[in-house]
C-alpha atoms as a PDB file:
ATOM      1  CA  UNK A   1     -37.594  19.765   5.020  1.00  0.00           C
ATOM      2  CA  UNK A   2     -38.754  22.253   2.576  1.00  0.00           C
ATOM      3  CA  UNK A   3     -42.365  22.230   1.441  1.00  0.00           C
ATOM      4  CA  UNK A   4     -44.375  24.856  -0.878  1.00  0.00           C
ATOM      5  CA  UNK A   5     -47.754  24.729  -2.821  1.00  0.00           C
ATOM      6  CA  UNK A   6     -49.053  26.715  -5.684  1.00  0.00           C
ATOM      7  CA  UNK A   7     -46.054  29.686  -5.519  1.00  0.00           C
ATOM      8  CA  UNK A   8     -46.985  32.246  -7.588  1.00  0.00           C
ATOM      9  CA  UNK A   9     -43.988  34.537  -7.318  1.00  0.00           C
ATOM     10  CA  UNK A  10     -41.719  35.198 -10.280  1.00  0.00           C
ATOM     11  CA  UNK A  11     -38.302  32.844  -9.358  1.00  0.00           C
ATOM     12  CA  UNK A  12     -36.399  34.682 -12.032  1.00  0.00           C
ATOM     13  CA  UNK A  13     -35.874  37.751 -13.892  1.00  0.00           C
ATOM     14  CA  UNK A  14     -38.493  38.330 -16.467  1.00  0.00           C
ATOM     15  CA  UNK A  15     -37.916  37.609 -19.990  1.00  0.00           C
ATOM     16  CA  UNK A  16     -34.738  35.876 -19.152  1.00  0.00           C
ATOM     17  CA  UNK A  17     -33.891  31.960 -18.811  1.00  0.00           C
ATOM     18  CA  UNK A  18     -31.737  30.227 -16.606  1.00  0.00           C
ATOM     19  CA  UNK A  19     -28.927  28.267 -18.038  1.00  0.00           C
ATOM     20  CA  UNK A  20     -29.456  25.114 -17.932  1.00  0.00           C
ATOM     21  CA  UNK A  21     -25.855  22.944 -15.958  1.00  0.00           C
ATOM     22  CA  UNK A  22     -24.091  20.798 -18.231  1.00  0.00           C
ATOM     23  CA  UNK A  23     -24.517  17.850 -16.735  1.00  0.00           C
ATOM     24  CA  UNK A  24     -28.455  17.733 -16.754  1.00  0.00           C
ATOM     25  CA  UNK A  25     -30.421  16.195 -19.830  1.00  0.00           C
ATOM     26  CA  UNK A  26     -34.003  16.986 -20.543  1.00  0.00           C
ATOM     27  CA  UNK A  27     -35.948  13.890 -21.580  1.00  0.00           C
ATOM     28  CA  UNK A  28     -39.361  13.196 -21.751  1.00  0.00           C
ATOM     29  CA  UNK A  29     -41.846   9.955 -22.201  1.00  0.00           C
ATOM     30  CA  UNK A  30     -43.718   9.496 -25.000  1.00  0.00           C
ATOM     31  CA  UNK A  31     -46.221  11.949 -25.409  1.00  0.00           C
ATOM     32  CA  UNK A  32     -49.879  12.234 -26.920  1.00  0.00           C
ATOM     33  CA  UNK A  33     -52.888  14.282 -27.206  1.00  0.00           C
ATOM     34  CA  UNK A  34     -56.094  13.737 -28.975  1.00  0.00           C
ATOM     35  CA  UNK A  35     -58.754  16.991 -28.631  1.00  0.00           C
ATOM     36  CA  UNK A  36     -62.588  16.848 -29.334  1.00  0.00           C
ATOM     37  CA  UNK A  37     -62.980  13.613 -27.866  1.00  0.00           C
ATOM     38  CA  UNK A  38     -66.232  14.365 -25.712  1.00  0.00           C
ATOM     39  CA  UNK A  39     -69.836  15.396 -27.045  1.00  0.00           C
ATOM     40  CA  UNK A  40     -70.485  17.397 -24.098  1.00  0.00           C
ATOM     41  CA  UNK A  41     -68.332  19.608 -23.180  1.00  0.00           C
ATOM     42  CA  UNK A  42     -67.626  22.508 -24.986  1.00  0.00           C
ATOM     43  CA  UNK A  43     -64.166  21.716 -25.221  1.00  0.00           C
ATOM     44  CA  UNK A  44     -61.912  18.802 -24.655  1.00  0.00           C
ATOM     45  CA  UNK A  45     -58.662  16.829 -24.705  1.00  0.00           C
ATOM     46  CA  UNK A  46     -56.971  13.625 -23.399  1.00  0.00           C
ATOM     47  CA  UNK A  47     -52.889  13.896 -22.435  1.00  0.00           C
ATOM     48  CA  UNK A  48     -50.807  11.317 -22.224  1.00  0.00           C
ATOM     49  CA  UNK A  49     -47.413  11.433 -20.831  1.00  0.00           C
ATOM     50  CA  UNK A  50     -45.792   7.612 -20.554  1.00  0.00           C
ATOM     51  CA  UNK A  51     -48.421   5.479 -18.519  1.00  0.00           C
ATOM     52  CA  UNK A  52     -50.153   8.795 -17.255  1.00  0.00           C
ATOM     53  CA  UNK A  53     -53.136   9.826 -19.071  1.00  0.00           C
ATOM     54  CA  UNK A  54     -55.652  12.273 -18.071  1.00  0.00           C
ATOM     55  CA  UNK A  55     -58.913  13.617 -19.352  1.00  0.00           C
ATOM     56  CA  UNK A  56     -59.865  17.147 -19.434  1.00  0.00           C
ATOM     57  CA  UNK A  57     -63.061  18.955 -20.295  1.00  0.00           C
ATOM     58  CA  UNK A  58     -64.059  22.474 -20.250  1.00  0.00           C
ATOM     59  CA  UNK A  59     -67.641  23.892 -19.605  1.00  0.00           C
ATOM     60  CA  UNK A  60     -68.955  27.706 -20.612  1.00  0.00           C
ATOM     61  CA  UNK A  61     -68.984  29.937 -20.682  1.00  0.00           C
ATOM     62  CA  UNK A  62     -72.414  29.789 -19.131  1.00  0.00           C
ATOM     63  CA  UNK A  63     -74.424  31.181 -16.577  1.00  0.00           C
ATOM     64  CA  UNK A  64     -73.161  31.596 -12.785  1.00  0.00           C
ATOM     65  CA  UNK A  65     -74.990  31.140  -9.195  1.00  0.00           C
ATOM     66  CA  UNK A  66     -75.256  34.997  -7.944  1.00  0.00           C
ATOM     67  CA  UNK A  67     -73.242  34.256  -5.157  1.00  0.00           C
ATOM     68  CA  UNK A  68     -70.129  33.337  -7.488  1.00  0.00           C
ATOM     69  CA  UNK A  69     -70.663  35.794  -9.974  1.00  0.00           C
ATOM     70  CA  UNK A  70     -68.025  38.221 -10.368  1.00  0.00           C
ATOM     71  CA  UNK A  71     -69.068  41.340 -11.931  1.00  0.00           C
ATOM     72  CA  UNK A  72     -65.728  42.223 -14.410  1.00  0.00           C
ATOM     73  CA  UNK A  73     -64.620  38.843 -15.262  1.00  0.00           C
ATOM     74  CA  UNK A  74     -65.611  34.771 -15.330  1.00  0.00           C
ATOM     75  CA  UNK A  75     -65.552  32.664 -12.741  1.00  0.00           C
ATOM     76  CA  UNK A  76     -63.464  29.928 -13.022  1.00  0.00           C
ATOM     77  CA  UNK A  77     -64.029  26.181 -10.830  1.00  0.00           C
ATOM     78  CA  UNK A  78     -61.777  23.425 -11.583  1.00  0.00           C
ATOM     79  CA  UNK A  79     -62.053  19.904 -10.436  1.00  0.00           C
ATOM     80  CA  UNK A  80     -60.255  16.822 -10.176  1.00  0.00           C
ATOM     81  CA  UNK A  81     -61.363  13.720 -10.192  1.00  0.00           C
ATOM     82  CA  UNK A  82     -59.530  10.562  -9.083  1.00  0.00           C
ATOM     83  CA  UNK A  83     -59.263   7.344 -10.501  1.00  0.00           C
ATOM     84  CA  UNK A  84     -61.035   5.892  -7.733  1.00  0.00           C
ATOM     85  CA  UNK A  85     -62.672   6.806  -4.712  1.00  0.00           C
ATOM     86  CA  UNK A  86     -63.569  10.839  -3.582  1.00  0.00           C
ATOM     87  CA  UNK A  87     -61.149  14.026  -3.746  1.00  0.00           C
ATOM     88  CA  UNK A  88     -59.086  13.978  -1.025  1.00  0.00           C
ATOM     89  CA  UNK A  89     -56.472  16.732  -0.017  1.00  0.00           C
ATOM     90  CA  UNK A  90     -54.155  15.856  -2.522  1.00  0.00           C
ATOM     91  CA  UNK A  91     -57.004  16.725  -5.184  1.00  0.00           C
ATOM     92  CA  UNK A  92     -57.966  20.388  -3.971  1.00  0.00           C
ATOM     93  CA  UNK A  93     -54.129  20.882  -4.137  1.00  0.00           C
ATOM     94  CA  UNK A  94     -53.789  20.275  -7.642  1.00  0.00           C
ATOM     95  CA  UNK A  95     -56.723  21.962  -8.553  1.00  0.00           C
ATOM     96  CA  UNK A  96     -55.529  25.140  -6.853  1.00  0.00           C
ATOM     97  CA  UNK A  97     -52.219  25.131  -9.016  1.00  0.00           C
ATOM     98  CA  UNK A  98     -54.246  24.616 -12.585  1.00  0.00           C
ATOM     99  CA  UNK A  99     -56.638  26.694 -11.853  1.00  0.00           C
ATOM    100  CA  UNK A 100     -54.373  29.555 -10.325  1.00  0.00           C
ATOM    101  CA  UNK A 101     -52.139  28.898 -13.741  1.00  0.00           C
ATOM    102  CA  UNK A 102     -55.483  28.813 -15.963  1.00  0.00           C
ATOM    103  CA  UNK A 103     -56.414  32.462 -14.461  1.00  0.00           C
ATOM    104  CA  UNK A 104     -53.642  33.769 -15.996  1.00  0.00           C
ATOM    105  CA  UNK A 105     -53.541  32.780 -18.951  1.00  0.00           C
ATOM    106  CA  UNK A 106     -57.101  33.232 -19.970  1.00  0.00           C
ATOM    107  CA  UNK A 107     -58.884  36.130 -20.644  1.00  0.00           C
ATOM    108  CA  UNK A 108     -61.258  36.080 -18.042  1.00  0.00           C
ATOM    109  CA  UNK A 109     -62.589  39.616 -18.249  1.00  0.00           C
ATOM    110  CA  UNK A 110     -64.150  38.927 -22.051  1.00  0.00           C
ATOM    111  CA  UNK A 111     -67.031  36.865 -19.938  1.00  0.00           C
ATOM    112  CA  UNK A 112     -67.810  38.860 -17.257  1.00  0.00           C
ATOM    113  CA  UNK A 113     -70.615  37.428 -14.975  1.00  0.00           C
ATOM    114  CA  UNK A 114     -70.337  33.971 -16.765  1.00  0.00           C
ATOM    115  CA  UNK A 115     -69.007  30.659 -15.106  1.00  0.00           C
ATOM    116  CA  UNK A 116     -66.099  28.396 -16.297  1.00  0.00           C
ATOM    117  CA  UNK A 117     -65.702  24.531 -15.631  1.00  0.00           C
ATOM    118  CA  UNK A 118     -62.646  22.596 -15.935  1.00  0.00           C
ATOM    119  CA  UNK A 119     -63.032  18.934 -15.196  1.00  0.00           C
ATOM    120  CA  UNK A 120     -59.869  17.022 -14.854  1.00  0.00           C
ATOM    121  CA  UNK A 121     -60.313  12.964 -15.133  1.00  0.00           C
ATOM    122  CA  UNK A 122     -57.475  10.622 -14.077  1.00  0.00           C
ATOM    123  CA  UNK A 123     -57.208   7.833 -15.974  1.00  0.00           C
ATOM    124  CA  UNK A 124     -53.470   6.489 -14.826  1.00  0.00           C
ATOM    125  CA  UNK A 125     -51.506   7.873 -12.735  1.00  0.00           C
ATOM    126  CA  UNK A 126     -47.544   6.785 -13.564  1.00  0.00           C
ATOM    127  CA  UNK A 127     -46.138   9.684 -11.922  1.00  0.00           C
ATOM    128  CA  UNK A 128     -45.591  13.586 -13.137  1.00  0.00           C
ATOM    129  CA  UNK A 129     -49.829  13.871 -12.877  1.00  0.00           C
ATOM    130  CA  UNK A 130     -49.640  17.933 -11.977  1.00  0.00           C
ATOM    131  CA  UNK A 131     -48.016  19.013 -15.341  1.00  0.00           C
ATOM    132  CA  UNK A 132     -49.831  16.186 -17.407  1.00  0.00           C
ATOM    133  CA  UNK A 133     -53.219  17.711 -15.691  1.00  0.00           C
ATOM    134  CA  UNK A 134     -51.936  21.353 -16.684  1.00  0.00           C
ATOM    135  CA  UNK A 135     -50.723  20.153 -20.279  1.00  0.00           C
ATOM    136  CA  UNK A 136     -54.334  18.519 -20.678  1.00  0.00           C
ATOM    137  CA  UNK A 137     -55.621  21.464 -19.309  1.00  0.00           C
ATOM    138  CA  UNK A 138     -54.514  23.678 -22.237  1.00  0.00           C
ATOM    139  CA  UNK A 139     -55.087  21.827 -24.999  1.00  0.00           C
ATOM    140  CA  UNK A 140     -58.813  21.498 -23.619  1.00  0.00           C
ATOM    141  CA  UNK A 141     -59.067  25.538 -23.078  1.00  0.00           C
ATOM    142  CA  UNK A 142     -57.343  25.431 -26.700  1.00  0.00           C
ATOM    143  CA  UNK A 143     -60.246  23.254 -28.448  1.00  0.00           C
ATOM    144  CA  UNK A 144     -62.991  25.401 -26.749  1.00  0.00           C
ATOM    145  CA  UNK A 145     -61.636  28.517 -28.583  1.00  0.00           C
ATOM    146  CA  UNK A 146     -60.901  30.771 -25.360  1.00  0.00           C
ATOM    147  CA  UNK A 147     -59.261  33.612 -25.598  1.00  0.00           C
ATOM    148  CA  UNK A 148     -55.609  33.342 -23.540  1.00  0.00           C
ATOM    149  CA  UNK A 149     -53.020  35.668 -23.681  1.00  0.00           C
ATOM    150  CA  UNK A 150     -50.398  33.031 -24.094  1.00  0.00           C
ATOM    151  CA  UNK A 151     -50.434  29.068 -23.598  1.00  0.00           C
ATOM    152  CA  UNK A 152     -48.610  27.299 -20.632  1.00  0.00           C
ATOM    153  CA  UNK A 153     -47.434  23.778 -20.058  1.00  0.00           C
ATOM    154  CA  UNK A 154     -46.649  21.824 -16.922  1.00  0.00           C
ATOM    155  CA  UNK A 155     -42.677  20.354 -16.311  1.00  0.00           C
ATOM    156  CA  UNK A 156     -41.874  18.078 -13.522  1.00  0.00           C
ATOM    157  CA  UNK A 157     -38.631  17.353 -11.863  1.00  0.00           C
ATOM    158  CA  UNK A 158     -37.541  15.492  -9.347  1.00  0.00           C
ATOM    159  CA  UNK A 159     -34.363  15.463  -7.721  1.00  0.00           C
ATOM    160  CA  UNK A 160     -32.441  12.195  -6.762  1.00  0.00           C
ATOM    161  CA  UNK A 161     -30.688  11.024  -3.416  1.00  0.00           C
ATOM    162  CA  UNK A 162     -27.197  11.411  -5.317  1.00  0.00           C
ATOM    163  CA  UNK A 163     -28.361  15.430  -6.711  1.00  0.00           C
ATOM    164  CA  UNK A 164     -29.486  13.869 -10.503  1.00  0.00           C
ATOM    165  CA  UNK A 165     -32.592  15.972 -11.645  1.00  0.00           C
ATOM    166  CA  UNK A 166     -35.162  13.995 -13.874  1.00  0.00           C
ATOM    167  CA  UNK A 167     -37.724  15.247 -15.828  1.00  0.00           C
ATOM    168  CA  UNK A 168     -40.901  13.705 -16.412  1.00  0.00           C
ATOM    169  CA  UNK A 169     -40.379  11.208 -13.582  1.00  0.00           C
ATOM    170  CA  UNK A 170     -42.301   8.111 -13.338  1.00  0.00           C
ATOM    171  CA  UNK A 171     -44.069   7.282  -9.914  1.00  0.00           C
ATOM    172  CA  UNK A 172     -41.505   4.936  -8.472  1.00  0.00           C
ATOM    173  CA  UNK A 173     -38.767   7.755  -9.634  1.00  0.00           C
ATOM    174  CA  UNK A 174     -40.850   9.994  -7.657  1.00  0.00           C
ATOM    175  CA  UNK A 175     -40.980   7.951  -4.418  1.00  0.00           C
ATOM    176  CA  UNK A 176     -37.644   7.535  -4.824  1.00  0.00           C
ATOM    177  CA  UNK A 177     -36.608  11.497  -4.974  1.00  0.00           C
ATOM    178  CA  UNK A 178     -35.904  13.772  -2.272  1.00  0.00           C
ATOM    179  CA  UNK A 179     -37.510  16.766  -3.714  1.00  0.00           C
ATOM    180  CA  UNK A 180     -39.941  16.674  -6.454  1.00  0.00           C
ATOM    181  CA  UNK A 181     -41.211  20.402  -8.224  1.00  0.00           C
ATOM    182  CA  UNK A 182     -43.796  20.979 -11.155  1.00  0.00           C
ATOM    183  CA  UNK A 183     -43.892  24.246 -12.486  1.00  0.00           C
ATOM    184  CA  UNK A 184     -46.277  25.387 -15.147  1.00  0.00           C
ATOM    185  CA  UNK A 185     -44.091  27.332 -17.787  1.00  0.00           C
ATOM    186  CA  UNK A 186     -45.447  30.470 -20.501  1.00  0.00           C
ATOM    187  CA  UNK A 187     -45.255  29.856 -24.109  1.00  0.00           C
ATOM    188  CA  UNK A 188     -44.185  33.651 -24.926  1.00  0.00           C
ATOM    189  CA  UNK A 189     -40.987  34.028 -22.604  1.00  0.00           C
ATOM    190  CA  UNK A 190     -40.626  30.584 -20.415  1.00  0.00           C
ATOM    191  CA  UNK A 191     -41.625  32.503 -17.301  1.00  0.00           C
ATOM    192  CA  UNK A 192     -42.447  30.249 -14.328  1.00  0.00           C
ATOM    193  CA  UNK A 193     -46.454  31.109 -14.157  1.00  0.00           C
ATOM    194  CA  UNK A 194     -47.002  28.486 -11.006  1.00  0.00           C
ATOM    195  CA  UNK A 195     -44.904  26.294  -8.844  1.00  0.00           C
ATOM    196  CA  UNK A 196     -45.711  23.422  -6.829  1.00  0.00           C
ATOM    197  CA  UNK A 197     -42.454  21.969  -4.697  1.00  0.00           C
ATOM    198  CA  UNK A 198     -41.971  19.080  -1.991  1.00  0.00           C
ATOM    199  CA  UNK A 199     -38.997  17.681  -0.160  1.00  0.00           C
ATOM    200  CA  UNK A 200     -35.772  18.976   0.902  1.00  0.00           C
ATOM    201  CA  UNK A 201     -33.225  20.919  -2.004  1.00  0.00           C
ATOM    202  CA  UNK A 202     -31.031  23.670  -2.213  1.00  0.00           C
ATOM    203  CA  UNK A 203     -31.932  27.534  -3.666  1.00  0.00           C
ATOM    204  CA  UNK A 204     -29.428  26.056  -6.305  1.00  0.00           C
ATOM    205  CA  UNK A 205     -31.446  23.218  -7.332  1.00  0.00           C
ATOM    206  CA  UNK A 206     -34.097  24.797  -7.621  1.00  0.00           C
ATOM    207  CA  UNK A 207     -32.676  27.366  -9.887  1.00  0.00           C
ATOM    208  CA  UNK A 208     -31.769  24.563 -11.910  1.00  0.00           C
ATOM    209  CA  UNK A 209     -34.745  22.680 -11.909  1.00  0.00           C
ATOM    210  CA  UNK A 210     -36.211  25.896 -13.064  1.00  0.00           C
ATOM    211  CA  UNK A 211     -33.644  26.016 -15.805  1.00  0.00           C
ATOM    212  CA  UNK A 212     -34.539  22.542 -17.207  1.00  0.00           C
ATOM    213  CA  UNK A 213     -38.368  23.048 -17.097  1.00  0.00           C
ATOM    214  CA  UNK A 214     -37.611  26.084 -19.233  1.00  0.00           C
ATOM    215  CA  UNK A 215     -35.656  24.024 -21.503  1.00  0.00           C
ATOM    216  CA  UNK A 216     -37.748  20.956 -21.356  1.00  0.00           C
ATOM    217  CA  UNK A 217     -40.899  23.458 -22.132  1.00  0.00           C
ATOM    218  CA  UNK A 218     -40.026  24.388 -25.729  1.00  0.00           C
ATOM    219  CA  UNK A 219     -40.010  20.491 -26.639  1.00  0.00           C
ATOM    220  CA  UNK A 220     -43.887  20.062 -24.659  1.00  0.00           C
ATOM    221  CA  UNK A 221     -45.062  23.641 -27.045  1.00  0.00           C
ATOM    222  CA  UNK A 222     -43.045  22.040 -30.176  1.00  0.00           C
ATOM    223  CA  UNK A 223     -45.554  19.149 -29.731  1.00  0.00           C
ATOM    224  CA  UNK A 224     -48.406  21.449 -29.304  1.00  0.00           C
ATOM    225  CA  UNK A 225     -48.035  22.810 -32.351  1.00  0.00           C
ATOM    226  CA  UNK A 226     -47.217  19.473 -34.005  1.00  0.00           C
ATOM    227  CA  UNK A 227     -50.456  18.336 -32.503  1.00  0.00           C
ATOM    228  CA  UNK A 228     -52.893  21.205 -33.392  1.00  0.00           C
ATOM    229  CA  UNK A 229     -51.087  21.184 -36.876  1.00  0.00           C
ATOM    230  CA  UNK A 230     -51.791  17.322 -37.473  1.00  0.00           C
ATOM    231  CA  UNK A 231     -55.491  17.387 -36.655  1.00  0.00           C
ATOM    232  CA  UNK A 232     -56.034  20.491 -38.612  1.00  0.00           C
ATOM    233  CA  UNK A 233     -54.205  19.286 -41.763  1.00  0.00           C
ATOM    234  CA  UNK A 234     -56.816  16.181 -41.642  1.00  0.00           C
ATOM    235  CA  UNK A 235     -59.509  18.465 -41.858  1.00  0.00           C
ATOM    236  CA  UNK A 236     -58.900  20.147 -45.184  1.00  0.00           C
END
């Protein structure tokens, strides 16, 4: 049994992509994205990804408690919140991969000694929740105007009994899998910026896992861009 959290460490050569096998298909659910949705925050966005849906908001920069201030960049807290009940282990997980993805994408040392919230709101979970929180994630970052050096999305796959790898799997897919990976993907050259993995698979399958999440990644920034384009075309 192979099991990994949060693995930061570059699974390929820079600047290059993995080819993808013939016989694996990238396919996603229906997506959408509506930003600005909340008053409060200073920036925000809802993700939806089939049946999952997830709302993010982002806080700051603003002041920070003296023992979390850092005195070169922000300070960055992210938290999940379940559907129902508290956050469990499963929860400080998650919130350990976006925010370890978030930190390196933004540009944290523009705020020095300031605080950062992320708040991550679950309002169905359907299955592939990780890379529909990190997908929310950006678009929220995006409406509050932070500086990043590049934008990231989240890809998951899981692998099948019979060796099929599925993107975007849907919770029952997901029970049924024997391995199941979400890796959160750079906009400039498809690097793998995070990696969360479960269940038992081969250094093969994972390269090609990590092949098809760099494939499947140019359709998620396509609809970025889409997105951002749309709501800023209604404004002129």
């Amino acid at each position: 049994m192979t099991s990994f959290s949060c693995d930061k460490h570059r699974l390929h050569r820079e600047g290059s992509m993995m080819e993808v096998s013939p016989s694996s298909t990238v396919s996603f659910r229906e997506f959408g994205c509506e930003q600005t949705l909340l008053s409060r925050p200073d920036g925000s966005a809802s993700f939806v990804q089939g049946d999952t849906s997830v709302m993010a908001g982002v806080y700051g920069p603003a002041e920070v408690k003296v023992s979390k201030e850092i005195y070169d960049r922000a300070t960055l807290e992210v938290l999940v919140h379940p559907k129902v009940g508290l956050p469990g282990v499963r929860e400080r997980s998650q919130e350990q991969c976006v925010r370890e993805t978030c930190e390196a994408s933004l540009l944290l040392s523009l705020h020095p000694r300031s605080s950062l919230t992320l708040i991550l709101q679950v309002l169905h979970d359907d299955g592939s929740l990780l890379s529909c929180f990190l997908n929310a994630a950006c678009m929220a970052l995006m409406d509050a105007g932070l500086s990043m050096s590049c934008l990231f999305c989240g890809v998951t796959c899981a692998i099948s009994t019979d060796g099929e790898i599925i993107t975007d799997p849907t919770a029952a897919q997901e029970k049924e899998s024997r391995a199941l990976m979400t890796f959160a993907i750079d906009s400039k050259e498809h690097r793998v910026m995070m990696s969360s993995t479960k269940g038992s698979f081969s250094v093969h399958e994972l390269q090609q896992c990590i092949a098809v999440s760099q494939k499947a990644s140019e359709k998620i920034f396509q609809f970025y861009r889409d997105s951002v384009r749309r709501r800023y075309s209604k404004n002129l």
